[in-house]
Protein backbone atom coordinates (compact mmCIF):
# COMPACT_ATOMS: atom_id res chain seq x y z
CA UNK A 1 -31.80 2.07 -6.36
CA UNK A 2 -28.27 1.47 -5.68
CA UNK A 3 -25.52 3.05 -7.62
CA UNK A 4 -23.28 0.66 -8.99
CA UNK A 5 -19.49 1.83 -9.80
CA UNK A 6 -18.43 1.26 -13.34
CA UNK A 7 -14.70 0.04 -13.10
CA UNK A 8 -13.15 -2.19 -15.74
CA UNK A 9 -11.84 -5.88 -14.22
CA UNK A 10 -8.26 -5.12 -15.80
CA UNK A 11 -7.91 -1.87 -13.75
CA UNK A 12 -4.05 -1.82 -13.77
CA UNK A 13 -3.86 1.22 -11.28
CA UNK A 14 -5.03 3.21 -7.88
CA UNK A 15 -4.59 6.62 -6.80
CA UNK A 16 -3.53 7.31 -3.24
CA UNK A 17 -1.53 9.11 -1.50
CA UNK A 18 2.26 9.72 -1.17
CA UNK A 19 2.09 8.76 2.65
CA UNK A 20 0.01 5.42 1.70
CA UNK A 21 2.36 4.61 -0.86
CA UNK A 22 5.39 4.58 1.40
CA UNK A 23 3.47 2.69 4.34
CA UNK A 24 2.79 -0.10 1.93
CA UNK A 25 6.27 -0.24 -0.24
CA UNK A 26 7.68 -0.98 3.46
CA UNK A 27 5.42 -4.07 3.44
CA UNK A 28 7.65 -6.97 2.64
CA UNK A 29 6.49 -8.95 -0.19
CA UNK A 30 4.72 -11.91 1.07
CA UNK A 31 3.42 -10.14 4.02
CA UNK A 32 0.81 -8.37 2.46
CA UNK A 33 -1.99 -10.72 4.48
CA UNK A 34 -0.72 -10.43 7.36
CA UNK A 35 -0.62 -6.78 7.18
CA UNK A 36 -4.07 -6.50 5.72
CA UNK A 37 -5.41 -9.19 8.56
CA UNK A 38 -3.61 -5.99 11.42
CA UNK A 39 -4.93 -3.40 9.28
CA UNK A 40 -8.41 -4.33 9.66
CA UNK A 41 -8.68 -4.85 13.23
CA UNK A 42 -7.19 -1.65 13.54
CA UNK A 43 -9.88 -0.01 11.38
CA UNK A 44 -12.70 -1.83 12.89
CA UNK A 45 -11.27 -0.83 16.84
CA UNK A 46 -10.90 3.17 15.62
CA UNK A 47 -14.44 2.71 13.97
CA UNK A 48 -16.09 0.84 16.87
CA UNK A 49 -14.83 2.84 19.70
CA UNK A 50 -14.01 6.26 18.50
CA UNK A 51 -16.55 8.81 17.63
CA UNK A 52 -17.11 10.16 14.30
CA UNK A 53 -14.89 13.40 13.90
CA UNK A 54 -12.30 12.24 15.89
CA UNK A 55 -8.65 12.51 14.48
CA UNK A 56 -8.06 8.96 15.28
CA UNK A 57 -10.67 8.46 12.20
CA UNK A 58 -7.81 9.95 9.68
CA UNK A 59 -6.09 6.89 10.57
CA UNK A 60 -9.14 4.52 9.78
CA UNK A 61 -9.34 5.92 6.54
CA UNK A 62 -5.45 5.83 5.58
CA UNK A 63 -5.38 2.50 6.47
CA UNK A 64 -8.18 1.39 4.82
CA UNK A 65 -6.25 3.07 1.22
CA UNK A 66 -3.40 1.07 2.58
CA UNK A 67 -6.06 -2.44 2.96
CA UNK A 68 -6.74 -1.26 -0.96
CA UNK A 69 -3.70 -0.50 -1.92
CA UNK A 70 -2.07 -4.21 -0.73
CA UNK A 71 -5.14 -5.98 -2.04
CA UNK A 72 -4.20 -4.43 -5.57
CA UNK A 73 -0.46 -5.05 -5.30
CA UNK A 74 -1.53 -8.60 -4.70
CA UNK A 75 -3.63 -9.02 -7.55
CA UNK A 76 -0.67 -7.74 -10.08
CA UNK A 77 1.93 -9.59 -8.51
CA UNK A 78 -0.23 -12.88 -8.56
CA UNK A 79 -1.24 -11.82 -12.54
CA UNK A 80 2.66 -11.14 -13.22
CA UNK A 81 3.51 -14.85 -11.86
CA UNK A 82 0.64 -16.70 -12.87
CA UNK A 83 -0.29 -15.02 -16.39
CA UNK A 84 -3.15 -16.25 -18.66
């Protein structure tokens, strides 16, 4: 069996880190796809031809929390301007 994650739809916040944080407040707003769209063809090129343990995989991973991290800022800002 699969283990699903419990997470309430409303979820208002995310944790990660300082370093993501700043990488993704330098995102101009109305960017955010076009820096998710770079993002994951960066992940999928470190993942495809880098192997596993590699330091190149660090960056994989902080970009994906950045890929999460614009995803969520979307979802609020498109809740703050089109409530209800």
């Amino acid at each position: 069996m699969w283990n699903r994650r419990q997470s309430s739809p409303t979820q208002d916040s995310i944790c990660v880190s300082e370093r993501v944080r700043k990488r993704v407040a330098a995102v101009p707003p109305g960017q955010e796809r076009m820096t998710i769209e770079g993002l994951m063809a960066q992940i999928g090129s470190i993942i495809t031809h880098t192997p596993p343990g590699e330091p190149q995989f660090d960056e994989a991973i902080m970009g994906a929390e950045c890929v999460l991290a614009l995803v969520h800022r979307m979802k609020v800002t498109d809740r703050d301007l089109y409530p209800g």
